[in-house]
C-alpha atoms as a PDB file:
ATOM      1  CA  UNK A   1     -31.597 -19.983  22.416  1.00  0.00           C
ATOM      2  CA  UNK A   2     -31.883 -18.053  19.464  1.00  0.00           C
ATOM      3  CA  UNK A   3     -29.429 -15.306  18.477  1.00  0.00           C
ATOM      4  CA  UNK A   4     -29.823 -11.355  19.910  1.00  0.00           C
ATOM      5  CA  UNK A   5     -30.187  -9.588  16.099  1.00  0.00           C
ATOM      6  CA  UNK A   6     -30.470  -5.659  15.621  1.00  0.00           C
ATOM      7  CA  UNK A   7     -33.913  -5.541  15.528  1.00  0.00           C
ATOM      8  CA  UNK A   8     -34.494  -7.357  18.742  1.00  0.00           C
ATOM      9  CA  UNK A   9     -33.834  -3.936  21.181  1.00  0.00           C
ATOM     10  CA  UNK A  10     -34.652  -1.952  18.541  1.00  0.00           C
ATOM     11  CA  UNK A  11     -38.316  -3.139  18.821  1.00  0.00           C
ATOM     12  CA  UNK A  12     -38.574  -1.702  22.367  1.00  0.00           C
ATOM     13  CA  UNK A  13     -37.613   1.320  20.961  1.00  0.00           C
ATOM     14  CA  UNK A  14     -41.158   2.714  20.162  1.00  0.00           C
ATOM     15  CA  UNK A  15     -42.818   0.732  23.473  1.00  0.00           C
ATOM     16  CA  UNK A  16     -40.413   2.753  25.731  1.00  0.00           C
ATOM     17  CA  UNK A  17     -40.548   6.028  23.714  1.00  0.00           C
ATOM     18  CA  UNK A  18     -44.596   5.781  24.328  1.00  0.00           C
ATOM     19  CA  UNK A  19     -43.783   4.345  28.192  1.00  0.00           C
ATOM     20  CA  UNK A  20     -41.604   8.333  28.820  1.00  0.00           C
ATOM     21  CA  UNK A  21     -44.011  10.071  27.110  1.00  0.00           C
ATOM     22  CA  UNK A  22     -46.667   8.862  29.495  1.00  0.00           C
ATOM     23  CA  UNK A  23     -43.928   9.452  32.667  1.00  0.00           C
ATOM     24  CA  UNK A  24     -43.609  13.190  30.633  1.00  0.00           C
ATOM     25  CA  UNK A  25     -47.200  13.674  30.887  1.00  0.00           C
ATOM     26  CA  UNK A  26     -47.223  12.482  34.467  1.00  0.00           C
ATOM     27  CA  UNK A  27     -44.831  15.034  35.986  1.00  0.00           C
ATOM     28  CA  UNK A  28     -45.712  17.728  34.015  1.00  0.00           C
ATOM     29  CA  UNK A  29     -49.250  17.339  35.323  1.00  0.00           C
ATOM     30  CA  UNK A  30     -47.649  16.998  38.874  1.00  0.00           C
ATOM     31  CA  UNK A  31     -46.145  20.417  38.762  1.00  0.00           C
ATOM     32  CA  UNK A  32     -49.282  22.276  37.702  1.00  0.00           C
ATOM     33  CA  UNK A  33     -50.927  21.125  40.726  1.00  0.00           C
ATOM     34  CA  UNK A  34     -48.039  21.260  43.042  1.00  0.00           C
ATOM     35  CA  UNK A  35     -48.130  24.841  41.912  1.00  0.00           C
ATOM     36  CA  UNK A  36     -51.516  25.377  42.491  1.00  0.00           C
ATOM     37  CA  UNK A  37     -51.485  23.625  45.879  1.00  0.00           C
ATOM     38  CA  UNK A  38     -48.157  25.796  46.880  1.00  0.00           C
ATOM     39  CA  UNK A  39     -50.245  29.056  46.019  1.00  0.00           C
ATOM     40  CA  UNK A  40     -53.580  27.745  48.115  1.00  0.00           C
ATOM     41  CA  UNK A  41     -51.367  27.268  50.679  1.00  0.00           C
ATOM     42  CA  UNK A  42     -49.563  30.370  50.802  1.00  0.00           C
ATOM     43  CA  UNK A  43     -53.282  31.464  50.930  1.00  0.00           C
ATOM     44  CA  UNK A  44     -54.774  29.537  53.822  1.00  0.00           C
ATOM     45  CA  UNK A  45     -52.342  27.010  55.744  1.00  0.00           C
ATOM     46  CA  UNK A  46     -54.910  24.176  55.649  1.00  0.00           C
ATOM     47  CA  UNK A  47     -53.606  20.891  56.795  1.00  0.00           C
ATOM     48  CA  UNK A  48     -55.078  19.143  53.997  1.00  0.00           C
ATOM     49  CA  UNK A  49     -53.175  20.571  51.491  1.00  0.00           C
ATOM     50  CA  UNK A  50     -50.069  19.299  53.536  1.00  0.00           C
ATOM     51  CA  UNK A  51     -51.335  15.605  53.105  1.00  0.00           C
ATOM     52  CA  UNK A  52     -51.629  16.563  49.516  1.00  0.00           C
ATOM     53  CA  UNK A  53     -48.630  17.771  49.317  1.00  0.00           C
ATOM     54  CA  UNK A  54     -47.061  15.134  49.932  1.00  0.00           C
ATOM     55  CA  UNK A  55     -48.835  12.254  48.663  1.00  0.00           C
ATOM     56  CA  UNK A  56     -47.364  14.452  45.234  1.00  0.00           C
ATOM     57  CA  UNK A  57     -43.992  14.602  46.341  1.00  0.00           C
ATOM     58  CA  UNK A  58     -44.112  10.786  47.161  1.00  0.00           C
ATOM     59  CA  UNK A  59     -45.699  10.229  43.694  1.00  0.00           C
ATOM     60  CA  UNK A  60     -42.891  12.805  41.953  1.00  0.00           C
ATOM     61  CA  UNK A  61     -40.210  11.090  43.414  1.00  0.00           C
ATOM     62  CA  UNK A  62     -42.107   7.709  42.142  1.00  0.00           C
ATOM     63  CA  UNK A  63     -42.053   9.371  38.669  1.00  0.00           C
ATOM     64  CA  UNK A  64     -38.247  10.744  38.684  1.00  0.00           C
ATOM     65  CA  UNK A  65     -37.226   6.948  39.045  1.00  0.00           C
ATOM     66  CA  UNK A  66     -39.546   5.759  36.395  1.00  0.00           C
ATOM     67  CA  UNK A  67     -37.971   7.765  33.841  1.00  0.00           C
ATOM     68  CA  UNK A  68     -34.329   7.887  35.070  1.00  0.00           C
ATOM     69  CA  UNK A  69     -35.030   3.614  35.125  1.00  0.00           C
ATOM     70  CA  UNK A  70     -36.591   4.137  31.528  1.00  0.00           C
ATOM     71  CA  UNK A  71     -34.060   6.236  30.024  1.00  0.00           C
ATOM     72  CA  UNK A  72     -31.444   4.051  31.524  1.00  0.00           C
ATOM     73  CA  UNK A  73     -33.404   0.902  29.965  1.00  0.00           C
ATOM     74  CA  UNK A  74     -33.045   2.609  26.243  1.00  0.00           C
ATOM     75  CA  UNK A  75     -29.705   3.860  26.642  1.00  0.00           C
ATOM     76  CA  UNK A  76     -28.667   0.011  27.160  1.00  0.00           C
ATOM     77  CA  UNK A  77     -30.832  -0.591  24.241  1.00  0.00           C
ATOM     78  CA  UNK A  78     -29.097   1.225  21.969  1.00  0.00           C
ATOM     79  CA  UNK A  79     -25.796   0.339  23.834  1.00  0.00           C
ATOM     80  CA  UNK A  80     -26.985  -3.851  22.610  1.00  0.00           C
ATOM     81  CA  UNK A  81     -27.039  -2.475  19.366  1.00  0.00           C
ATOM     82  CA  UNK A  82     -23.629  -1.071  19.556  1.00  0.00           C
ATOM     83  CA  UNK A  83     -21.874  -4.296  20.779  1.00  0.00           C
ATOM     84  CA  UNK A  84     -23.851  -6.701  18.539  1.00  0.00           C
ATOM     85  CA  UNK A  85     -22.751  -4.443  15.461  1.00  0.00           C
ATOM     86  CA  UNK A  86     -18.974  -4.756  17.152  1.00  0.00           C
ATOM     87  CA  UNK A  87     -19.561  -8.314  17.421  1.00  0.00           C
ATOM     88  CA  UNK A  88     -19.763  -8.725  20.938  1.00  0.00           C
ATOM     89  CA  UNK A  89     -22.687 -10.622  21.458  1.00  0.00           C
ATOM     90  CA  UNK A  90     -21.985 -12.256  24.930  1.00  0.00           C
ATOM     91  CA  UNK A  91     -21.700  -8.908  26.204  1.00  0.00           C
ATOM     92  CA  UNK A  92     -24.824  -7.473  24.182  1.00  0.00           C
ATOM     93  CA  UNK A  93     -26.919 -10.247  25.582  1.00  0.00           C
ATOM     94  CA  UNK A  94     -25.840  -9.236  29.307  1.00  0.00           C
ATOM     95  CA  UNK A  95     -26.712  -6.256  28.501  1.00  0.00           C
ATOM     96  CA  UNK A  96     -30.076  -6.347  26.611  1.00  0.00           C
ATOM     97  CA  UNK A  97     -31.253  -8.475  29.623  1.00  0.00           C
ATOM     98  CA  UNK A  98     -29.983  -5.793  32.117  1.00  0.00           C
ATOM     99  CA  UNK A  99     -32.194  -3.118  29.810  1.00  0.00           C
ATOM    100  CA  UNK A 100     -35.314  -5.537  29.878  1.00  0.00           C
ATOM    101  CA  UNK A 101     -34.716  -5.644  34.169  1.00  0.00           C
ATOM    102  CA  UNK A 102     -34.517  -1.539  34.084  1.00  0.00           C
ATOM    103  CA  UNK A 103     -37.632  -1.544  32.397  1.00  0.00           C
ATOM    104  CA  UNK A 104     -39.239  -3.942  34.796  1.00  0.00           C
ATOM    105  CA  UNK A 105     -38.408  -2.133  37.773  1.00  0.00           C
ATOM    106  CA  UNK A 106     -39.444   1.341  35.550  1.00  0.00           C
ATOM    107  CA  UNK A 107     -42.983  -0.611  35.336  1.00  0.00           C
ATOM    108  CA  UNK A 108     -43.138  -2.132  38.834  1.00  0.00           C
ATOM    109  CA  UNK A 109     -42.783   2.180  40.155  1.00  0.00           C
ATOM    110  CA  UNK A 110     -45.952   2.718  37.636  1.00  0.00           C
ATOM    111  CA  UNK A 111     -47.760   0.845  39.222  1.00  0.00           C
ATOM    112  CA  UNK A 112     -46.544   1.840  43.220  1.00  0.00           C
ATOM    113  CA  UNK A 113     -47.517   5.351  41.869  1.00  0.00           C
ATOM    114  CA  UNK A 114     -50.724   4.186  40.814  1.00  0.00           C
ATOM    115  CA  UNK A 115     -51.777   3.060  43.607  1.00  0.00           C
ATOM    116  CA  UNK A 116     -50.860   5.681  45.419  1.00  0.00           C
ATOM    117  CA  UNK A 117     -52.547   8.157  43.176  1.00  0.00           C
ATOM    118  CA  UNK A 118     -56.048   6.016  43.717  1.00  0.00           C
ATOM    119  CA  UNK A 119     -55.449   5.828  47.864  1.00  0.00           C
ATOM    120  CA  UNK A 120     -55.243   9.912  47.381  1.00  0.00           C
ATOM    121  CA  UNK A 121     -58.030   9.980  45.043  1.00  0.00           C
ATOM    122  CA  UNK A 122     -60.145   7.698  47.727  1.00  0.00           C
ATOM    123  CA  UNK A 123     -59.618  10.325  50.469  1.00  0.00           C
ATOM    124  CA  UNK A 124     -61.273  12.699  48.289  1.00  0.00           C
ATOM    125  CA  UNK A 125     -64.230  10.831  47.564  1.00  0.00           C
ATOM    126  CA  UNK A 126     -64.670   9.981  51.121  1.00  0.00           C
ATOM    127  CA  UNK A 127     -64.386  13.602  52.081  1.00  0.00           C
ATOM    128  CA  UNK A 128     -67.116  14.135  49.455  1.00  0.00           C
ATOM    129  CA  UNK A 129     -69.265  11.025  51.088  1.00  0.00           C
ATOM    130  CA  UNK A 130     -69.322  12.480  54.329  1.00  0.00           C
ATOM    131  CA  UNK A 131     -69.882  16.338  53.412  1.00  0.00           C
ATOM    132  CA  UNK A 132     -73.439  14.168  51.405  1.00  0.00           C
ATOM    133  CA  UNK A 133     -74.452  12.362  54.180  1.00  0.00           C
ATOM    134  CA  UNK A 134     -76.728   9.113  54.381  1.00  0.00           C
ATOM    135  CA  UNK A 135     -80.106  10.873  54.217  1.00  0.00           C
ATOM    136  CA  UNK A 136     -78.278  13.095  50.678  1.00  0.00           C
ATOM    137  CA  UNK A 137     -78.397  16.157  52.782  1.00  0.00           C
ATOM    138  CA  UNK A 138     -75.528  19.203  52.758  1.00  0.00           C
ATOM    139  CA  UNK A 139     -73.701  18.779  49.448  1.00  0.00           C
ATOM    140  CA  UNK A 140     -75.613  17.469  47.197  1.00  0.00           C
ATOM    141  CA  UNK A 141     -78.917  19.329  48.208  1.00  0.00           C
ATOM    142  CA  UNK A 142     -76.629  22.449  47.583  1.00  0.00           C
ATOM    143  CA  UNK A 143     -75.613  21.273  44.453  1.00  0.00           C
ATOM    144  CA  UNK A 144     -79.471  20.130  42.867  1.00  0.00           C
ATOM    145  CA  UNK A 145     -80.530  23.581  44.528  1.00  0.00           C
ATOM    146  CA  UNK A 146     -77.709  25.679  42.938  1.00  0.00           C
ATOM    147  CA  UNK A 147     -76.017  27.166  45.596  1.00  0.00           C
END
């Protein structure tokens, strides 16, 4: 096995500064539409916006552990650093492989959110299906038509 150097956690620097700044994006597009959903709801109690809801609190709480497992993964990073510059490179390899774990399970959530986000986004385009119909009546005859 070759020996844990410097630069070896400090090249996952940049992969997991780009992997929270995607999570970043994620959440902060969750809360503009949880707060447009909240103020729709507070307008018409519609029982679809309850399923919606929380399919986005499921997929929030998804997110919150993808960056707290993210962070976490970095923080052990830099801690690898730390002990190999101390000289404790036992330690700092227990501990790199630890980071590399946090960052797997970080990944695995992406992609349980993902799919959840694509199940959601499958009930809409259902619910858009069936408001077209087989013979392309309703919907889309409003929409060529302009209404």
């Amino acid at each position: 096995m070759e020996e844990l150097t410097l630069t070896t956690p400090a090249l996952l620097f940049s992969a997991i500064s780009l992997i929270m700044l995607a999570y970043t994006n994620r959440f902060l597009a969750y809360a503009a539409v949880i707060r447009n959903l909240h103020d729709k709801y507070l307008e018409q109690q519609d029982k679809s916006l309850i399923e919606q809801i929380r399919n986005l609190k499921q997929r929030l709480h998804l997110t919150r552990s993808m960056q707290i497992l993210g962070i976490s993964s970095l923080l052990l990073c830099v801690l690898t650093m730390f002990l190999i510059y101390i000289e404790l490179h036992l330690t700092a390899i227990w501990v790199f492989g630890l980071a590399l774990v946090l960052l797997i399970l970080s990944l695995a959530f992406l992609i349980m959110e993902i799919q959840i986000s694509i199940r959601a986004l499958s009930l809409h385009l259902k619910d858009i299906e069936e408001h077209i119909g087989p013979s392309g009546t309703g919907l889309l005859s409003k929409i060529k038509k302009g209404k």
